[in-house]
Protein backbone atom coordinates (compact mmCIF):
# COMPACT_ATOMS: atom_id res chain seq x y z
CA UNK A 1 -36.15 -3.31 38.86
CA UNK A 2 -34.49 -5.64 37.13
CA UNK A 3 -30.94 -6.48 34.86
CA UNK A 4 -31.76 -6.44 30.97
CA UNK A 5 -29.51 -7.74 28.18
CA UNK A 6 -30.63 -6.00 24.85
CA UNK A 7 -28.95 -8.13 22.08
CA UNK A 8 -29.45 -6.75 18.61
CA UNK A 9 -27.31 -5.94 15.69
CA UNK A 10 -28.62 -2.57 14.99
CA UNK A 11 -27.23 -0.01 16.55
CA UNK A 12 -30.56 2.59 16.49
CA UNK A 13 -32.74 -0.60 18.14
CA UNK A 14 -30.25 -0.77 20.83
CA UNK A 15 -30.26 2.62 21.75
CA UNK A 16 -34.03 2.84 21.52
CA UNK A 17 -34.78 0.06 23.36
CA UNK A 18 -31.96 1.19 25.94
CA UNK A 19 -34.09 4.11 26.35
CA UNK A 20 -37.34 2.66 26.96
CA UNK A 21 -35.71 -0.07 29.30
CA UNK A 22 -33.82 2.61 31.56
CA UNK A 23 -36.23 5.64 31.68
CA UNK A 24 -38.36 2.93 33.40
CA UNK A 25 -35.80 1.97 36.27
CA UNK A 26 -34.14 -0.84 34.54
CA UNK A 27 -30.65 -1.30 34.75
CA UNK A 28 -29.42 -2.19 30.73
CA UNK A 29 -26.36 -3.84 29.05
CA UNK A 30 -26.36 -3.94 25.09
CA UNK A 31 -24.82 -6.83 22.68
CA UNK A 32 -24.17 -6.22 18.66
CA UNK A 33 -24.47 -10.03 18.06
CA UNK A 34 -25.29 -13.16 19.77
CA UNK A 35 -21.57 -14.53 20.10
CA UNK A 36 -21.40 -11.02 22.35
CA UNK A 37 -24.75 -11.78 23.70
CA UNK A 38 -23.85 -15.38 24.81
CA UNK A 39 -20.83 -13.78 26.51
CA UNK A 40 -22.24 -11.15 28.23
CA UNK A 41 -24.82 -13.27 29.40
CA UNK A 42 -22.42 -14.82 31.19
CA UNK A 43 -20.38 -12.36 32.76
CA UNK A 44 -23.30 -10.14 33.77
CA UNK A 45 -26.05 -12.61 34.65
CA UNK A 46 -29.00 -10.47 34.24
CA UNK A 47 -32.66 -11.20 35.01
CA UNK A 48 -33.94 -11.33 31.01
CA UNK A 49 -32.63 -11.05 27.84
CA UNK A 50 -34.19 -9.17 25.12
CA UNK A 51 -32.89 -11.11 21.79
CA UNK A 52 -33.02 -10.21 18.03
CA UNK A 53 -33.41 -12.83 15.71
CA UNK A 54 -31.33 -11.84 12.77
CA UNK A 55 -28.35 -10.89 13.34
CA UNK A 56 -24.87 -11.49 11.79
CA UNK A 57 -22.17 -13.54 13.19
CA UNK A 58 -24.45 -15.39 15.20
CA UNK A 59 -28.24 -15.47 14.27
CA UNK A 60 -30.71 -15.15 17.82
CA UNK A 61 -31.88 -18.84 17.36
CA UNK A 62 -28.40 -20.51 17.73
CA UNK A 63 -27.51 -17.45 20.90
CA UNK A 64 -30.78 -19.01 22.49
CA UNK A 65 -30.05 -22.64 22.12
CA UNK A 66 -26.60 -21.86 23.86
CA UNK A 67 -28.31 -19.60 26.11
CA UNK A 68 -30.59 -22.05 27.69
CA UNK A 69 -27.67 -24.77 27.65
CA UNK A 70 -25.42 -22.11 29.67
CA UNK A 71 -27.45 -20.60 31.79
CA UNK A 72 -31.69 -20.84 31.64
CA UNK A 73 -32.58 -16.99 31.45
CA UNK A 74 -36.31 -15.36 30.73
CA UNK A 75 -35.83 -14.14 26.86
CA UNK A 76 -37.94 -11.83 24.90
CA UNK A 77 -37.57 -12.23 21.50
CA UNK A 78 -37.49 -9.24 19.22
CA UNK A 79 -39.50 -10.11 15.80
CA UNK A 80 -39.80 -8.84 12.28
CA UNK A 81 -44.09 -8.63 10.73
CA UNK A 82 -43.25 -10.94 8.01
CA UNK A 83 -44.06 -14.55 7.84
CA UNK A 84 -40.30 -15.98 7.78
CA UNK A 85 -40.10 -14.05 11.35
CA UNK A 86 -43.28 -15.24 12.72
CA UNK A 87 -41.78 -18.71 11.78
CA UNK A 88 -38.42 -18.19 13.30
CA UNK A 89 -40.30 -17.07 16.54
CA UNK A 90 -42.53 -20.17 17.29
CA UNK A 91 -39.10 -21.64 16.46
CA UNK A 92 -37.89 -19.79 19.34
CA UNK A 93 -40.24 -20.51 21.73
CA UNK A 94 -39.75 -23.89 21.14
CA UNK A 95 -36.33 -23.66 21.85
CA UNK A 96 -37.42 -21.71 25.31
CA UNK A 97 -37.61 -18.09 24.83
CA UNK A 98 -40.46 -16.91 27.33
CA UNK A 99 -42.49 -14.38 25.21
CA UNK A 100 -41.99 -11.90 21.76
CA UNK A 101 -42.24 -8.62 20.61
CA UNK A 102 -42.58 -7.28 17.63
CA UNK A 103 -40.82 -4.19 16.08
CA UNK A 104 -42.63 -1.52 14.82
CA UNK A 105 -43.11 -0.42 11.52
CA UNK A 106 -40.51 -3.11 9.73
CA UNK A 107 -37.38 -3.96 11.05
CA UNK A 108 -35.68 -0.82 12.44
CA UNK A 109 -38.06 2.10 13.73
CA UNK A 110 -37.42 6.00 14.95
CA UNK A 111 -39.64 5.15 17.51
CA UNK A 112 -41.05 2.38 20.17
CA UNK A 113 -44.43 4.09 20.81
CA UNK A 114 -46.34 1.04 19.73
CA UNK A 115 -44.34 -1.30 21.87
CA UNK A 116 -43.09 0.89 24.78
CA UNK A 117 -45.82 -0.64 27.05
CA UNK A 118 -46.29 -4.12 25.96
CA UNK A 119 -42.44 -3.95 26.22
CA UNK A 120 -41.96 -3.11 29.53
CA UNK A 121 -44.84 -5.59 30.27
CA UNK A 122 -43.27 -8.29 28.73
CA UNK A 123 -39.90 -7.30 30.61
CA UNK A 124 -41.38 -7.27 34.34
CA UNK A 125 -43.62 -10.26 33.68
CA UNK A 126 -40.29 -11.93 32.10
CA UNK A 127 -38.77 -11.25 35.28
CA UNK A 128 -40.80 -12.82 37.24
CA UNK A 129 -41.94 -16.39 35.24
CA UNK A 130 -41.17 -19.28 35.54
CA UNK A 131 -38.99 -21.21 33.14
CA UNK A 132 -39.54 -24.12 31.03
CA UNK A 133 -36.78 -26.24 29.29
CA UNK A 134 -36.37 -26.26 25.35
CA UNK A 135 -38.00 -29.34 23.73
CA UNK A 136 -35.50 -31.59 22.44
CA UNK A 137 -36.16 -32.20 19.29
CA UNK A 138 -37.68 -29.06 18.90
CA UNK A 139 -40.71 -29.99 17.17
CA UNK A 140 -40.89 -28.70 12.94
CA UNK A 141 -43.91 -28.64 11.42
CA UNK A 142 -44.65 -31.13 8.69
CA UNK A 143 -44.98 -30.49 4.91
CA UNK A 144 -48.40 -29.37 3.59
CA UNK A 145 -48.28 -32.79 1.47
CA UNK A 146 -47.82 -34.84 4.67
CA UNK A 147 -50.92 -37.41 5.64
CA UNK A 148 -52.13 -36.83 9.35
CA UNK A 149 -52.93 -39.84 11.18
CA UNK A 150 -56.35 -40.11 11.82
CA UNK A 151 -58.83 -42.37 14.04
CA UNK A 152 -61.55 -43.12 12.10
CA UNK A 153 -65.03 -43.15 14.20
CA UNK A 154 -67.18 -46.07 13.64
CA UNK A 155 -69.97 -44.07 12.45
CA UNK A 156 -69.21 -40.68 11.20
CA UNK A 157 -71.14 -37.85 11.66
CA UNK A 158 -72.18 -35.34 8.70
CA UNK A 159 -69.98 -32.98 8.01
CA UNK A 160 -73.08 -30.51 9.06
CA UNK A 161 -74.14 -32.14 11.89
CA UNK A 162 -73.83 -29.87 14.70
CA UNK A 163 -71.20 -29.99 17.90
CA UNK A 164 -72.61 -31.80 21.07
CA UNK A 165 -70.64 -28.80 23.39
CA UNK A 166 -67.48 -26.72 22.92
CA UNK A 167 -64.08 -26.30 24.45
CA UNK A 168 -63.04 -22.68 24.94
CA UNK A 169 -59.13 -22.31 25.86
CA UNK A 170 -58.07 -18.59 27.14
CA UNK A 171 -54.35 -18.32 27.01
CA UNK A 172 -51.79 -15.63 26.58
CA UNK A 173 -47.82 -15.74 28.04
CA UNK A 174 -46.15 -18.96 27.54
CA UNK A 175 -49.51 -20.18 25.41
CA UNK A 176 -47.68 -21.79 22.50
CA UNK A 177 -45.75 -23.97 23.90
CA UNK A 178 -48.35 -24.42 26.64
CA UNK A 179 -50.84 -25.16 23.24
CA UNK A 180 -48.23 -28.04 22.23
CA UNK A 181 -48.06 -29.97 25.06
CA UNK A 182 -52.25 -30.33 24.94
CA UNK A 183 -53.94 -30.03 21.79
CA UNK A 184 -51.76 -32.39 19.98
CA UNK A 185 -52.80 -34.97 22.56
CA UNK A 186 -56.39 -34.85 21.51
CA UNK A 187 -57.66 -37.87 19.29
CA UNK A 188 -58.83 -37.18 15.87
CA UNK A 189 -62.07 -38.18 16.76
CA UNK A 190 -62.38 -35.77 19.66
CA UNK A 191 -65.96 -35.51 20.11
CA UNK A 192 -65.89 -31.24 20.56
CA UNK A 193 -64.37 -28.23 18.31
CA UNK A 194 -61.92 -26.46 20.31
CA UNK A 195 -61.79 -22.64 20.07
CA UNK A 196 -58.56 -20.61 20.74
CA UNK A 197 -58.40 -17.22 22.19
CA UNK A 198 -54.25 -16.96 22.26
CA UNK A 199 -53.38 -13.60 22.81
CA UNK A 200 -50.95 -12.46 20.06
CA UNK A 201 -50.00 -10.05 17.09
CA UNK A 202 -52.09 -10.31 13.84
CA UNK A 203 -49.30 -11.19 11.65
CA UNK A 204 -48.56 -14.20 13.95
CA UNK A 205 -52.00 -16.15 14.38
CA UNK A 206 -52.09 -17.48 10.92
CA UNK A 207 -48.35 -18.91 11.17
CA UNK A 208 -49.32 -20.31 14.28
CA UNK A 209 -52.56 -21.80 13.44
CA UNK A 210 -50.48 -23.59 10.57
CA UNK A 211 -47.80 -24.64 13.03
CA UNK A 212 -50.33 -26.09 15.16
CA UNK A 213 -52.13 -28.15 12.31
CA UNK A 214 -49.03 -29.57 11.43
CA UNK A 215 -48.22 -31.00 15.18
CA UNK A 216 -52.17 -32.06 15.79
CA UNK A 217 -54.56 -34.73 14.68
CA UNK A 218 -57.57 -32.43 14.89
CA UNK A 219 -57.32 -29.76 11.75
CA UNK A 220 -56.20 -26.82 13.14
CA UNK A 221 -57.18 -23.19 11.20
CA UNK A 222 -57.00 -19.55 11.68
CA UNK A 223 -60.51 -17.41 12.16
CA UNK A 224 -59.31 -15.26 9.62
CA UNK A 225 -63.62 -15.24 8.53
CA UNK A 226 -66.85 -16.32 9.11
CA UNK A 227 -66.99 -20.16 9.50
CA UNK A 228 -69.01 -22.97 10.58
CA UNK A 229 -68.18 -24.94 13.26
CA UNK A 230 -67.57 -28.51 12.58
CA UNK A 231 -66.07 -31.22 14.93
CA UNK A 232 -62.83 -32.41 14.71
CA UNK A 233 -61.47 -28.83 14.25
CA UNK A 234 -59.66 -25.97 16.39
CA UNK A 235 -59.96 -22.27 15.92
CA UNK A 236 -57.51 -20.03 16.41
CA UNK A 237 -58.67 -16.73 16.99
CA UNK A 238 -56.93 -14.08 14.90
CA UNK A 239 -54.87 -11.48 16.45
CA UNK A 240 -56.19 -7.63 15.88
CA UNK A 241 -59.59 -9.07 16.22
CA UNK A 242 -62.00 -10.72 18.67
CA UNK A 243 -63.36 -14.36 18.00
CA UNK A 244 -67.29 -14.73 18.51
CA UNK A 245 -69.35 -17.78 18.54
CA UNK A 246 -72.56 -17.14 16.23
CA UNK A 247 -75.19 -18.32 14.27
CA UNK A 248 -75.42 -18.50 10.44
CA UNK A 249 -78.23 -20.88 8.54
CA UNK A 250 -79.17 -22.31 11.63
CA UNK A 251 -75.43 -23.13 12.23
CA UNK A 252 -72.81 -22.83 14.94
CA UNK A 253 -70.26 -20.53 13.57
CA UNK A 254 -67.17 -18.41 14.33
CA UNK A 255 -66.40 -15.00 13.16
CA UNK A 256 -63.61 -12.59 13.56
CA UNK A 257 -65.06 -8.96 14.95
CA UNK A 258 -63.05 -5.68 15.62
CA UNK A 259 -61.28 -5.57 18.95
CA UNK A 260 -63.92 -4.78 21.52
CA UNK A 261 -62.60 -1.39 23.46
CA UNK A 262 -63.98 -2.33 26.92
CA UNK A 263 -61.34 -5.11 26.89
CA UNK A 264 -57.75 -4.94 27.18
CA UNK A 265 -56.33 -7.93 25.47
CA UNK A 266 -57.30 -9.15 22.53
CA UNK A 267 -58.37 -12.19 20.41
CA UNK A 268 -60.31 -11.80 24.20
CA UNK A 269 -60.60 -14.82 26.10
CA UNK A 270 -64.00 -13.20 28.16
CA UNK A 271 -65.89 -11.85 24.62
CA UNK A 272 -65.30 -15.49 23.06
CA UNK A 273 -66.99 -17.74 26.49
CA UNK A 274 -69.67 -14.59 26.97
CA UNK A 275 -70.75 -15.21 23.52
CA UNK A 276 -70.63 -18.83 23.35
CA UNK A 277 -72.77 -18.73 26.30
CA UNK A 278 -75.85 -17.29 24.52
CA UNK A 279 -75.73 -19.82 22.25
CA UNK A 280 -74.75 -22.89 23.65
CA UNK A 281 -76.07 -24.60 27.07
CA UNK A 282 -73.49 -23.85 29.92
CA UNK A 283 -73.67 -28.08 30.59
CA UNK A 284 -71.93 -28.16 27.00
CA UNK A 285 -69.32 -25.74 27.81
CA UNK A 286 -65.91 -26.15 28.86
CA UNK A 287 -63.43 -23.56 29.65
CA UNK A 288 -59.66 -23.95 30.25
CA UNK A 289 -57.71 -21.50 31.15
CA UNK A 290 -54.15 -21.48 30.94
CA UNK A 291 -50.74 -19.60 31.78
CA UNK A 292 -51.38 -15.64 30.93
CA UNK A 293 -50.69 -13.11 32.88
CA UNK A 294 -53.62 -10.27 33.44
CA UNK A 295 -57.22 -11.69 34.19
CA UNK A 296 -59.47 -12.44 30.83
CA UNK A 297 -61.35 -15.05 31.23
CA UNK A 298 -61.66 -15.06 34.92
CA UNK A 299 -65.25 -13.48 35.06
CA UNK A 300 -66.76 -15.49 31.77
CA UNK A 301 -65.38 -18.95 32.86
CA UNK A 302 -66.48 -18.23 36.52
CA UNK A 303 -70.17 -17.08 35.38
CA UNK A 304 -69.95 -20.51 33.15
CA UNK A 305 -69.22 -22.69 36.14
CA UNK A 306 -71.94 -21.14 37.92
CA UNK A 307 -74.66 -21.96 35.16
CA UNK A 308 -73.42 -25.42 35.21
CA UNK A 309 -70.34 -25.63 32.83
CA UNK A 310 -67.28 -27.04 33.57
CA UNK A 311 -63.95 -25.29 33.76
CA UNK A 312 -60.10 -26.37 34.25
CA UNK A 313 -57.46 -23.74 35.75
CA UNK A 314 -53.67 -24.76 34.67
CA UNK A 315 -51.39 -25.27 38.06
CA UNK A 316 -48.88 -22.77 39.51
CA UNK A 317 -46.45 -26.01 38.82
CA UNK A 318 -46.40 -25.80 34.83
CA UNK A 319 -48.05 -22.38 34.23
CA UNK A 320 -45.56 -20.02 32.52
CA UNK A 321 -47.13 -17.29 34.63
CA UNK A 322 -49.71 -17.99 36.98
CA UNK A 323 -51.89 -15.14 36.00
CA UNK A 324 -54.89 -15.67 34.22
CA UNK A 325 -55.24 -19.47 35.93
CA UNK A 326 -54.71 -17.66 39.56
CA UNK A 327 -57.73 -15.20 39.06
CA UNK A 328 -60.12 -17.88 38.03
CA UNK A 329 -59.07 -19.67 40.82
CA UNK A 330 -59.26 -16.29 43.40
CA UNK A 331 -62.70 -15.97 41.68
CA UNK A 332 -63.73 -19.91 42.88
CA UNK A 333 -64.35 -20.73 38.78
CA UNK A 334 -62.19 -23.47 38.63
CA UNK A 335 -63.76 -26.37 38.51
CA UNK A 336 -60.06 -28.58 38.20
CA UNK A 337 -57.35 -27.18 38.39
CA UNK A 338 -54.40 -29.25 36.81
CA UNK A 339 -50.92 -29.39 35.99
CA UNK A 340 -51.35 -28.78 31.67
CA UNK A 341 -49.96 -32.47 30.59
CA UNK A 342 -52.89 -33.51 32.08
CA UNK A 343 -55.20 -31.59 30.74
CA UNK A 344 -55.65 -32.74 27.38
CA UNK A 345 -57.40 -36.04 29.09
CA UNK A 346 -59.70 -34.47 30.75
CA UNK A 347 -60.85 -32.80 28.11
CA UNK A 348 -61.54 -36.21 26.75
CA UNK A 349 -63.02 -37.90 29.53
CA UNK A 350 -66.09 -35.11 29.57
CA UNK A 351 -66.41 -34.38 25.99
CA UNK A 352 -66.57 -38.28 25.93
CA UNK A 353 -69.34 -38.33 28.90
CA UNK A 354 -71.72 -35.71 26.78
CA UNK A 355 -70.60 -36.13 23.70
């Protein structure tokens, strides 16, 4: 089992998560702030950190920074629902914390039933990932009013003219930051839409999505309803739900449904490419899938490659947690597999070639 530094201002969360943490083997040390937090990391060295983000004295986004300057450790960060947290936690990610939670029922909670698992999940797979440094400048999104650069095509298609293919990225631990170093490397005029199936919280999707459109050329949105799909776009499934691929008006559309129960993770990276394949051709498919732990995905994107679409598995070398990418590649449905700074170009190089 492992060493776990629970670094929160509230007393209550401490104890809770204490509870859950040590009842399943782990050996726990608690912090009140992130001053405390920094120091104990020190002293103690454990294997992950679980870290608030507000908190008085020092707030959990300066701790991290100093954390990953003194001494690179796995952290889970603890959010609030609301929409400043969900900010403040891409923030951290960006600044290197591995994964989040999210606390139940507001702020402070009398009990971690809803997280105890995905907890402890998050905890062991912490343990075991592999790190990736803090971009420097963080990236920060840019202001609704901005202008995003675009390349304009020579001969634009109709804003109803339907997608030559699709690109269907399955990602879950580490996916954000993952996300950033390849979708913001496709051209405007990337021939394909690009659909999302991040696993994450509902309250977090829509932030993201927004964080996402700021960074990329292509318009990035949230599946929060049925819409067509229209080149130059990404989808990002939304969390509590499942993103389909369907047909509206003689249209290629997306649509949030309810969380299928025969699958464990959800938006579901395996109910987006099965249903995408019953409406598109598998030689206008492409499926990447990227640092996750679990296996969704695996079986879809390894039927796809067997019908004739292509597929890309990220590395061991840059994935977060070679997880999902390792089953597709147990599974032999990987048709590349690449470290993820590369990936964005191939992308472009086939959707090029049949687009």
């Amino acid at each position: 089992m492992s060493r776990v530094l629970v670094v929160d201002d509230s007393a209550l969360m401490r104890r809770l998560l204490t509870g859950v943490l040590s009842e399943a083997g782990h050996e726990v040390q608690t912090a009140p702030n992130g001053a405390e937090g920094l120091q104990r990391l020190l002293d103690w060295q454990p294997d992950v950190v679980t870290l608030d983000i507000n908190m008085p004295e020092m707030d959990g986004l300066t701790s991290l920074s100093l954390m990953m300057q003194a001494r690179p450790t796995p952290v889970v960060m603890v959010s609030s629902l609301t929409e400043k947290g969900a900010q403040a936690t891409f923030e951290a990610l960006a600044l290197g914390a591995l994964d989040f939670i999210t606390k139940p029922g507001g702020t402070i909670s009398l009990s971690l039933e809803d997280i105890r698992v995905q907890l402890l999940d998050k905890v062991r797979t912490a343990a075991r990932s592999r790190l990736r440094p803090a971009r420097t400048p963080s990236p920060s999104p840019r202001p609704a009013t901005a202008v995003r650069p675009r390349a304009a095509p020579a001969l634009p298609a109709p804003a109803a003219a339907a997608p030559d293919g699709l690109v269907i990225v399955g990602v879950s631990t580490g996916g954000p930051r993952t996300l950033e170093d390849i979708l913001p490397t496709l051209p405007a005029d990337f021939p394909w839409p690009v659909l999302v199936a991040q696993h994450m919280p509902e309250n977090f999707t829509g932030t993201f999505a927004r964080r996402m459109d700021s960074l990329c050329r292509l318009q990035v949105r949230e599946c929060g309803a049925t819409m067509p799909i229209e080149r130059g776009h990404v989808y990002i499934g939304r969390g509590g739900a499942d993103m389909v691929v369907c047909e509206r008006l003689g249209r290629l559309a997306v649509q949030p449904r309810p969380e299928s129960p025969a699958h464990p993770w959800h938006p579901s990276v395996d109910v987006l490419v099965d249903s995408a394949m019953k409406l598109v051709p598998a030689e206008r498919l492409v499926g990447v899938q990227l640092t996750g732990m679990g296996d969704d995905g695996a079986r879809a994107m390894t039927r796809l490659k067997q019908q004739g679409g292509r597929t890309v598995a990220e590395s061991e070398e840059t994935a977060v947690v070679f997880g999902m990418p390792a089953e597709l590649i147990a599974q032999g449905g990987a048709s590349l597999v690449l470290p993820a700074p590369e990936i964005g170009r191939q992308l472009l190089l086939w959707a090029r070639a049949r687009g």
